[in-house]
N, C-alpha and C. Protein backbone atom coordinates (compact mmCIF):
# COMPACT_ATOMS: atom_id res chain seq x y z
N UNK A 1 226.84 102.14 -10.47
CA UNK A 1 226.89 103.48 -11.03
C UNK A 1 225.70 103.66 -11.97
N UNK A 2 225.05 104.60 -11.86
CA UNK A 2 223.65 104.64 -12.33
C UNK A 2 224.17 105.60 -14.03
N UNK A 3 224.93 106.09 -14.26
CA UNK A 3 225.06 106.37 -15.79
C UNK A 3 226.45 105.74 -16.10
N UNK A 4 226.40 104.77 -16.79
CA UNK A 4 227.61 103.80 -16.68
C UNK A 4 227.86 103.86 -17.79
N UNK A 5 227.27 105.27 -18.72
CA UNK A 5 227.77 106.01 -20.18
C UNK A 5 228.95 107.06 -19.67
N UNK A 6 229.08 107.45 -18.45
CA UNK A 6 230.50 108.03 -17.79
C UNK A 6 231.18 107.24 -17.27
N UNK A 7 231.19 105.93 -16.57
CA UNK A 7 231.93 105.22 -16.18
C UNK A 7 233.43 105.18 -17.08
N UNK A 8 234.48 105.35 -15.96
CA UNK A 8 236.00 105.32 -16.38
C UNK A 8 236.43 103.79 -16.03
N UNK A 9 236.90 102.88 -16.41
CA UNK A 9 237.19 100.98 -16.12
C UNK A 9 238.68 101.52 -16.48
N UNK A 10 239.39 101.82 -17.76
CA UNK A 10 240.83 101.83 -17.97
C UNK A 10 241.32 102.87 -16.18
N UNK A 11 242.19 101.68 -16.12
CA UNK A 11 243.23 102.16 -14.72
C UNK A 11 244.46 102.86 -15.37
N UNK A 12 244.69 103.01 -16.96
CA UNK A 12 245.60 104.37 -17.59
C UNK A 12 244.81 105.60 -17.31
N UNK A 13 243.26 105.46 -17.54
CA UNK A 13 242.71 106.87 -17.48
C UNK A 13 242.68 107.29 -16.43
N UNK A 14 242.38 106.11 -14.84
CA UNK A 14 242.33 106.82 -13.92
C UNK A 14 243.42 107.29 -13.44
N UNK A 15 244.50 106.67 -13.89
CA UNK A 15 246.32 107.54 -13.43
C UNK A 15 245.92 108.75 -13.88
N UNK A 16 245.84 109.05 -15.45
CA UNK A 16 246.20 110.31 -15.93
C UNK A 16 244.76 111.54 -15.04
N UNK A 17 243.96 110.73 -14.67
CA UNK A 17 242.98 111.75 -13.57
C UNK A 17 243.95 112.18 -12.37
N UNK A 18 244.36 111.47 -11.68
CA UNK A 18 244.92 111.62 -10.54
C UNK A 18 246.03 111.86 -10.70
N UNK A 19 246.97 111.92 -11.85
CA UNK A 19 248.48 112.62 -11.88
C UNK A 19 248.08 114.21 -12.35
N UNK A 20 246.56 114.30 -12.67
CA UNK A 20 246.57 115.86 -12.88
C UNK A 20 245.73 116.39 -12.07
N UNK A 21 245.56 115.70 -11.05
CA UNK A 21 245.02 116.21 -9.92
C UNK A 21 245.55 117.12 -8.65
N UNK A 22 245.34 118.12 -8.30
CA UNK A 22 246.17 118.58 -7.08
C UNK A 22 245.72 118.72 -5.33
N UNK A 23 244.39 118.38 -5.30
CA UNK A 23 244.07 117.97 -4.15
C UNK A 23 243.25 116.91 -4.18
N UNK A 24 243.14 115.81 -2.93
CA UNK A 24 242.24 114.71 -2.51
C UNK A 24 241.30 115.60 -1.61
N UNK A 25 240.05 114.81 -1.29
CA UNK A 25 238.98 115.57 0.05
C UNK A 25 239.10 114.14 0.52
N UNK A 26 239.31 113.78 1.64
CA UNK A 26 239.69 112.56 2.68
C UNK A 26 237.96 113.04 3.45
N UNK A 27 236.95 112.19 3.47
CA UNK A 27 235.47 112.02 4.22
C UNK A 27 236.00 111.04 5.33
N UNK A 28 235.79 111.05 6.73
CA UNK A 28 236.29 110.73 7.38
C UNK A 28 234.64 110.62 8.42
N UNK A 29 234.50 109.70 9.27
CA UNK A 29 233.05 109.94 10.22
C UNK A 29 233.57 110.16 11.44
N UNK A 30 233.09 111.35 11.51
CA UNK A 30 232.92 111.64 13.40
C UNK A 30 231.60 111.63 13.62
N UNK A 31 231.90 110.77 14.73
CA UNK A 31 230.58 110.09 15.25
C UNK A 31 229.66 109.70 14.23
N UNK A 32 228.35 110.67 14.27
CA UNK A 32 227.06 110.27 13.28
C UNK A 32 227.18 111.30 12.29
N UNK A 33 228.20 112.61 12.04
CA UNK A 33 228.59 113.27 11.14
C UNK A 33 229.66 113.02 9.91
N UNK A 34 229.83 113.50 8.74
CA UNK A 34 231.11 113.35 7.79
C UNK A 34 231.85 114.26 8.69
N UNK A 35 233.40 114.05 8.31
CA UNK A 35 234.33 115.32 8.36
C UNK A 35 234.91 115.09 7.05
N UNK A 36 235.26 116.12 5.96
CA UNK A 36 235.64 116.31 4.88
C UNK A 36 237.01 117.73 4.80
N UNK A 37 237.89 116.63 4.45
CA UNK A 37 239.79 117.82 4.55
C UNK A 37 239.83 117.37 3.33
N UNK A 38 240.29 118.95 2.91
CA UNK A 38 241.08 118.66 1.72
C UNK A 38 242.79 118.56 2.02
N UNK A 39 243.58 118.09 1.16
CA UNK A 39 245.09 117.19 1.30
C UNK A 39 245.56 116.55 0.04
N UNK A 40 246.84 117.57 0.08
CA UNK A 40 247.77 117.35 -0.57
C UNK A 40 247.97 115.39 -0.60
N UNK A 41 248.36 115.17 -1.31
CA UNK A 41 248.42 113.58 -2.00
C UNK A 41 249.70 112.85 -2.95
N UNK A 42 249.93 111.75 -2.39
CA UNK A 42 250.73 111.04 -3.83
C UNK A 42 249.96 109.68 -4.03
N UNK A 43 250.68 109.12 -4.94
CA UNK A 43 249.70 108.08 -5.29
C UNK A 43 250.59 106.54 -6.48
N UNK A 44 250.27 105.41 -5.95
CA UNK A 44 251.29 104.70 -6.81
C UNK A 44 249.73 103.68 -7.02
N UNK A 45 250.34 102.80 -7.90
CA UNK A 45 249.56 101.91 -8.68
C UNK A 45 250.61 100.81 -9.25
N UNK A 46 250.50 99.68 -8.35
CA UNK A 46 251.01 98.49 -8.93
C UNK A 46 250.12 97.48 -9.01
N UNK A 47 249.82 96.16 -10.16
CA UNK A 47 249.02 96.01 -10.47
C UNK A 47 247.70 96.08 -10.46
N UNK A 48 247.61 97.25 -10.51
CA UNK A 48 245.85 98.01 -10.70
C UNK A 48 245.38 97.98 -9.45
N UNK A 49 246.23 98.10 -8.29
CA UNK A 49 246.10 98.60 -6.91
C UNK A 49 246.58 99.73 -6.82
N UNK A 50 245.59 100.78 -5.95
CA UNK A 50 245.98 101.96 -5.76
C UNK A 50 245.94 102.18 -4.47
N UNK A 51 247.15 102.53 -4.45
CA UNK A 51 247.88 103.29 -2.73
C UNK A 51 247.93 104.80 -2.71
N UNK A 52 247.48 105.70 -1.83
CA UNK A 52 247.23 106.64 -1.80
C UNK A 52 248.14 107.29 0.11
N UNK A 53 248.90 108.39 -0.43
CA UNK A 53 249.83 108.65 0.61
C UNK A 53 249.39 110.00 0.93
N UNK A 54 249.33 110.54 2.29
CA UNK A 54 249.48 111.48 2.66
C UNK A 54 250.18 112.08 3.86
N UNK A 55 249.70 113.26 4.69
CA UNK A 55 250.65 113.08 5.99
C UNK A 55 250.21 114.82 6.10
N UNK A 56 250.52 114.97 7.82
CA UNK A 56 250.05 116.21 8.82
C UNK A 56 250.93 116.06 9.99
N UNK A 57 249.96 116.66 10.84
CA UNK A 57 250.94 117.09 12.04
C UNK A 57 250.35 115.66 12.96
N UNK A 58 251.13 115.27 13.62
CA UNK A 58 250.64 113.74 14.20
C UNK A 58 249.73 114.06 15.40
N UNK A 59 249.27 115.49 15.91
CA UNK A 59 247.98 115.40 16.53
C UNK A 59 247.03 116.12 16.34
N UNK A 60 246.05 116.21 16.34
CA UNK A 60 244.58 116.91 16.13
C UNK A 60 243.58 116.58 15.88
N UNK A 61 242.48 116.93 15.10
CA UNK A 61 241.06 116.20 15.06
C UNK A 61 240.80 115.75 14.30
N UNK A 62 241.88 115.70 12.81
CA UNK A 62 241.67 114.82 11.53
C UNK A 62 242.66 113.46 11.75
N UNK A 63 243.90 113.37 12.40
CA UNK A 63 244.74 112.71 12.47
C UNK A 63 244.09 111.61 13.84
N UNK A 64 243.35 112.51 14.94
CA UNK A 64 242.85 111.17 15.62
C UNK A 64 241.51 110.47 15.50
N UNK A 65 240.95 111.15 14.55
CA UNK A 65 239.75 110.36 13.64
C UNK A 65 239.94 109.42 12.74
N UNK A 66 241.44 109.32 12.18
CA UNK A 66 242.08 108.60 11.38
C UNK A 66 242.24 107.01 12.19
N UNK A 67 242.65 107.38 13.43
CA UNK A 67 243.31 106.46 13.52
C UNK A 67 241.94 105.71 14.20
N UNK A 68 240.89 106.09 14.44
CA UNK A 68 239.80 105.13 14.85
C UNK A 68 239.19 104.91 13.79
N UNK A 69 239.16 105.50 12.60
CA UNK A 69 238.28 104.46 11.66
C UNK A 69 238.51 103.39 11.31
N UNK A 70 237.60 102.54 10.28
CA UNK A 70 238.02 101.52 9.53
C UNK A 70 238.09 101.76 8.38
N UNK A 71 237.45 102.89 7.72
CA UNK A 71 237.22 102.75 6.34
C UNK A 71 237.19 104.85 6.34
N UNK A 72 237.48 105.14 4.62
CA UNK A 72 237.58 106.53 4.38
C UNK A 72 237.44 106.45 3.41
N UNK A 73 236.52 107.79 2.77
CA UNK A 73 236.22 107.63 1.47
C UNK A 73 237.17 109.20 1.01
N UNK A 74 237.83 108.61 -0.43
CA UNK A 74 239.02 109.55 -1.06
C UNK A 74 238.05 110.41 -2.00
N UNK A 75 238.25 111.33 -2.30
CA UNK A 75 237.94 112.09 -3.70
C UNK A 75 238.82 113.12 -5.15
N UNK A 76 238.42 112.58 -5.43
CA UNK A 76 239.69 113.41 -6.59
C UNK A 76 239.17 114.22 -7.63
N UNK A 77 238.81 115.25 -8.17
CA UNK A 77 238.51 115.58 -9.39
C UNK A 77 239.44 116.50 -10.39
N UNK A 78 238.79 116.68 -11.42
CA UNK A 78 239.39 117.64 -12.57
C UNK A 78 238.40 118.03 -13.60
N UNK A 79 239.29 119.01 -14.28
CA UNK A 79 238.74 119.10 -15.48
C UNK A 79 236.92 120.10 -15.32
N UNK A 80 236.83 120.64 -14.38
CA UNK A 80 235.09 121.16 -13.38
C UNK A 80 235.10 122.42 -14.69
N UNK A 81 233.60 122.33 -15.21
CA UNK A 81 233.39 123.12 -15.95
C UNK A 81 231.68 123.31 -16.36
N UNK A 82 231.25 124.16 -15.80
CA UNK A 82 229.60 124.47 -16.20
C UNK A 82 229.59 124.63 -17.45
N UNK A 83 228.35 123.95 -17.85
CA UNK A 83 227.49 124.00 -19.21
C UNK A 83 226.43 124.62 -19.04
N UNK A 84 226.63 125.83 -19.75
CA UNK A 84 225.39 126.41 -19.20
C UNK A 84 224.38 125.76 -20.41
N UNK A 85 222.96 125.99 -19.86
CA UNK A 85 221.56 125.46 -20.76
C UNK A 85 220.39 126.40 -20.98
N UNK A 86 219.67 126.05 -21.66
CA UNK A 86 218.36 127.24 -21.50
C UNK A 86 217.76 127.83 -20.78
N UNK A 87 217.17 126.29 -19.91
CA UNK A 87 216.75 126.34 -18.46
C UNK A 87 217.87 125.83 -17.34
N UNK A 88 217.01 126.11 -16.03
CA UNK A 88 217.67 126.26 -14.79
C UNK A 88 217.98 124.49 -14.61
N UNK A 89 217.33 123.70 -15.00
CA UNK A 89 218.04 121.97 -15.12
C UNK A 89 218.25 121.41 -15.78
N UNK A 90 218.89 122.26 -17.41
CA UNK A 90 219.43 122.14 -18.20
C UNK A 90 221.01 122.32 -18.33
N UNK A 91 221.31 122.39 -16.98
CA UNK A 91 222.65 122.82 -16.68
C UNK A 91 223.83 121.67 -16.75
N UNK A 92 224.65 121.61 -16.86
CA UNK A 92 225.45 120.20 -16.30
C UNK A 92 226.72 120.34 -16.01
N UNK A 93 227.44 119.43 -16.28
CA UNK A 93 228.84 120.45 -16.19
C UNK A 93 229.98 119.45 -16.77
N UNK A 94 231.46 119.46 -17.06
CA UNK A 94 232.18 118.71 -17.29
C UNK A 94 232.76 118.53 -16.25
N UNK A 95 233.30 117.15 -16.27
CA UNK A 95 234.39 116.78 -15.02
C UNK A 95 234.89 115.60 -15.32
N UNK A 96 236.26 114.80 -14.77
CA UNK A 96 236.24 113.74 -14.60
C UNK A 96 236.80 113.72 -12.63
N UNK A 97 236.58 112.47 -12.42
CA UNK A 97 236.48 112.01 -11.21
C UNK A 97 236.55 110.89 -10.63
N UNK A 98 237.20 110.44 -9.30
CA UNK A 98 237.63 109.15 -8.90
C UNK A 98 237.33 109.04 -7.68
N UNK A 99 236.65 108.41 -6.93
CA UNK A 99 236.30 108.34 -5.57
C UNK A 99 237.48 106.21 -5.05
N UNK A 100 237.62 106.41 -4.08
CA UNK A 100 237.66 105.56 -3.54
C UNK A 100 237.70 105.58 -1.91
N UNK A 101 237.77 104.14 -1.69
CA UNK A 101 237.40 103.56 0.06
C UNK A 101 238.31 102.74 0.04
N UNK A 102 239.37 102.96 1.60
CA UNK A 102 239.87 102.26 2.08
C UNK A 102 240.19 102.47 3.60
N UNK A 103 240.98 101.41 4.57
CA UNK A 103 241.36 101.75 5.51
C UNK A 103 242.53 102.48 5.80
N UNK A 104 242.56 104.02 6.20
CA UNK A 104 244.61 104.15 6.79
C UNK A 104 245.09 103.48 7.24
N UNK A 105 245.77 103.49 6.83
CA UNK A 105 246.99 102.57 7.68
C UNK A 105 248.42 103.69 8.09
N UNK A 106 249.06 104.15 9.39
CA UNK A 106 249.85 104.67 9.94
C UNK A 106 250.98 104.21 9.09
N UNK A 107 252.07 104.90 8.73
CA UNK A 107 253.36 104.06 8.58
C UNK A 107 254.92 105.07 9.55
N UNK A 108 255.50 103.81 9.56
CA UNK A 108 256.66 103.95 10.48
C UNK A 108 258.08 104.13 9.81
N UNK A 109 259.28 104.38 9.84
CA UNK A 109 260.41 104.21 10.01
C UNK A 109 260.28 104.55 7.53
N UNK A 110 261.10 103.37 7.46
CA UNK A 110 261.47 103.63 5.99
C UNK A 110 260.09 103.87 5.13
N UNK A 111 258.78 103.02 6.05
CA UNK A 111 257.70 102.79 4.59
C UNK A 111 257.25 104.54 5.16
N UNK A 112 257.12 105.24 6.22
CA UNK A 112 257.23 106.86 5.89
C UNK A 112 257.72 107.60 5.26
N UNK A 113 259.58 107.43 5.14
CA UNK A 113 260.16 107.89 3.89
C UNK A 113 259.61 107.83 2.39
N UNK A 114 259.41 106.52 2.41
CA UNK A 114 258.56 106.36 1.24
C UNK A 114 257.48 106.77 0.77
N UNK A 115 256.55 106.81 1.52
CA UNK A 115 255.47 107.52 1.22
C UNK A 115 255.41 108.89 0.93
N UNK A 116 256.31 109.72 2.06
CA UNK A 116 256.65 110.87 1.12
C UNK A 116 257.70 111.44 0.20
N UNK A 117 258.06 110.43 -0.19
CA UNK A 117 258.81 110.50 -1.35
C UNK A 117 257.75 110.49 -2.33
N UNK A 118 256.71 109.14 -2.54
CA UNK A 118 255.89 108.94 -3.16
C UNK A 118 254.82 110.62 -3.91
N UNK A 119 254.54 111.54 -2.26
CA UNK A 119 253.54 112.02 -2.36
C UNK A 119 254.40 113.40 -2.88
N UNK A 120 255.47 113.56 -2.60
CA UNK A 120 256.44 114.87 -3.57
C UNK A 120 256.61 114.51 -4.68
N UNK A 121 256.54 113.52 -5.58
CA UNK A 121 256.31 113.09 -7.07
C UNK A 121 255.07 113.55 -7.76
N UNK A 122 254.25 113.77 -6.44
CA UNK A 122 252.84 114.20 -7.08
C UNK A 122 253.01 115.70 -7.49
N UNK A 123 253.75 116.16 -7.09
CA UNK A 123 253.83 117.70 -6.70
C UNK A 123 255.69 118.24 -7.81
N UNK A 124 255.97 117.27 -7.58
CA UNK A 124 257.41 117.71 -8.31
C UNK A 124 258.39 116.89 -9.31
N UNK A 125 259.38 116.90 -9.88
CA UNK A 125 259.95 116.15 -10.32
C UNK A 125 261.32 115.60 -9.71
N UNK A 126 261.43 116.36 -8.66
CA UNK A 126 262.60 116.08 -7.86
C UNK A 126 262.79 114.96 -7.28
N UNK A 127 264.04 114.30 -7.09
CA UNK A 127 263.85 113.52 -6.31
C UNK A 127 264.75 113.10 -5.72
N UNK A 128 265.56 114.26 -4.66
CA UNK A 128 266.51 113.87 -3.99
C UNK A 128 266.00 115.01 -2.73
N UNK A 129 264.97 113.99 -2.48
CA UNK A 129 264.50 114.93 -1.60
C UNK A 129 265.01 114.39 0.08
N UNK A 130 265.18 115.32 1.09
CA UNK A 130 265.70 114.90 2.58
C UNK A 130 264.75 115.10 3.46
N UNK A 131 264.74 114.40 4.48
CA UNK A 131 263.80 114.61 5.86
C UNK A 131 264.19 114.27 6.69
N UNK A 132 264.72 115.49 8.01
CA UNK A 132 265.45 115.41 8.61
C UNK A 132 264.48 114.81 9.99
N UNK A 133 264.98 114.08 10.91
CA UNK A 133 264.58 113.23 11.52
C UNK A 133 263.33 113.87 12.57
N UNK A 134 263.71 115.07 13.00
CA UNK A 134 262.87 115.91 14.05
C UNK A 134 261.50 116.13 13.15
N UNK A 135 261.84 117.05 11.51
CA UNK A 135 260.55 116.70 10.80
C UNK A 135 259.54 115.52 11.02
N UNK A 136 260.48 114.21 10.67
CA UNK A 136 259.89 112.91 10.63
C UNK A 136 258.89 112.76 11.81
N UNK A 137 259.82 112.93 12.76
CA UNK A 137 259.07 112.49 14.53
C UNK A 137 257.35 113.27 14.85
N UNK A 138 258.08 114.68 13.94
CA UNK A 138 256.84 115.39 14.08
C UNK A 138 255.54 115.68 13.07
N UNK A 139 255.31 114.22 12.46
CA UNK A 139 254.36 114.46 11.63
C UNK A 139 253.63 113.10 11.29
N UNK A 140 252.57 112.44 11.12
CA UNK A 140 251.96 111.75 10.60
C UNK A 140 251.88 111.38 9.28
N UNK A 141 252.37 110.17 8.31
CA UNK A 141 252.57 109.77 7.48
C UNK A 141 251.64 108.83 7.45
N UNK A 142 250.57 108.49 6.60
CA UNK A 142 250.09 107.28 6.37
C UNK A 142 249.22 106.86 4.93
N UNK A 143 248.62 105.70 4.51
CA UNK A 143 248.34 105.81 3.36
C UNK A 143 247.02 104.70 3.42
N UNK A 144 246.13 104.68 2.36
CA UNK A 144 245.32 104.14 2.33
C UNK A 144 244.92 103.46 1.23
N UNK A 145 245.09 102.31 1.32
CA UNK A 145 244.92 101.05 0.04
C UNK A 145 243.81 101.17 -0.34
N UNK A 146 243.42 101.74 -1.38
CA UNK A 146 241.65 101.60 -1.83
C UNK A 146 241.61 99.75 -2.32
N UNK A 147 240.43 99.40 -1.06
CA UNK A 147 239.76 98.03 -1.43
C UNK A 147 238.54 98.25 -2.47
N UNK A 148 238.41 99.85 -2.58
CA UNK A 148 237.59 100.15 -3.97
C UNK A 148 237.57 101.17 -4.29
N UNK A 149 237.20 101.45 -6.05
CA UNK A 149 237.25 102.26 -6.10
C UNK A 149 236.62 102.52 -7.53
N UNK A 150 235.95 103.80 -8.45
CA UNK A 150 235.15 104.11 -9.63
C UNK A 150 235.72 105.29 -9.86
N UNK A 151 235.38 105.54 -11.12
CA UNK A 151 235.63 106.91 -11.37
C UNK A 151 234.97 106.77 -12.78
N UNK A 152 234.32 108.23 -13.09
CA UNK A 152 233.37 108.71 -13.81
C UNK A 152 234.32 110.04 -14.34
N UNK A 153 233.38 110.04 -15.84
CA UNK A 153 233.32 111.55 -16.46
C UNK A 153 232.15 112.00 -17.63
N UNK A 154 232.67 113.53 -18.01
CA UNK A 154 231.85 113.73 -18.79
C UNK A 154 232.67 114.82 -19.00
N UNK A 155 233.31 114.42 -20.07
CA UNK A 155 233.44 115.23 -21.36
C UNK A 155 233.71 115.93 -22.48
């Protein structure tokens, strides 16, 4: 990280980024291009591993790009705010922010339940939440272990 005077290291700060976060952008490669979706998200952290859950309709052009990669890069931000300056590259802006890379991984049967249980925590406080089986059948659940990950701010 080339200004490592924003660098975020506490894994409390990067929770409280990503519990006040409301969308991920999932970068995904087709072919020799990015593809970039934004997506709803949950997110757990046990010892300073972060699992990242989401889920769609189990066919189309983000869901079968998924399943041929190896690797995806996450994005998260908050807090986006221009500073304005005198001049035109005097500008900057506030933010904080968390990128990470990992592989999806599909999930099946209970670790699906889970995951979206996981990813309606992001979104609510409820938690007697149901999913009735035809839902289940018809949707893609999966999550992605960041094998890395940084996050930066300013301000």
């Amino acid at each position: 990280m080339r200004r490592k005077d924003r660098e975020i290291n506490d894994i409390n700060k990067i929770q409280e980024i990503l519990d006040r976060c409301e969308v991920c952008r999932i970068g995904i490669l087709d072919g020799d291009r990015p593809y970039v979706v934004p997506m709803s998200f949950g997110y757990c952290c046990e010892g300073g591993v972060l699992e990242f859950f989401f889920h769609g309709a189990a066919a189309g052009k983000k869901v079968g790009l998924l399943r041929e990669v190896d690797s995806v890069c996450l994005e998260f931000d908050i807090g986006y705010e221009v500073i304005s300056g005198e001049q035109a590259c005097s500008y900057s802006t506030y933010y904080q922010s968390v990128i990470a890379y990992g592989k999806p991984v599909f999930l099946e049967g209970e670790d699906k339940v889970k995951g979206l249980d996981i990813l309606m925590s992001q979104y609510s406080d409820r938690t007697d939440f149901t999913y009735p089986d035809k839902m289940l059948q018809s949707m893609a659940v999966y999550k992605v272990v960041a094998d890395e990950f940084t996050a930066k701010g300013h301000m």
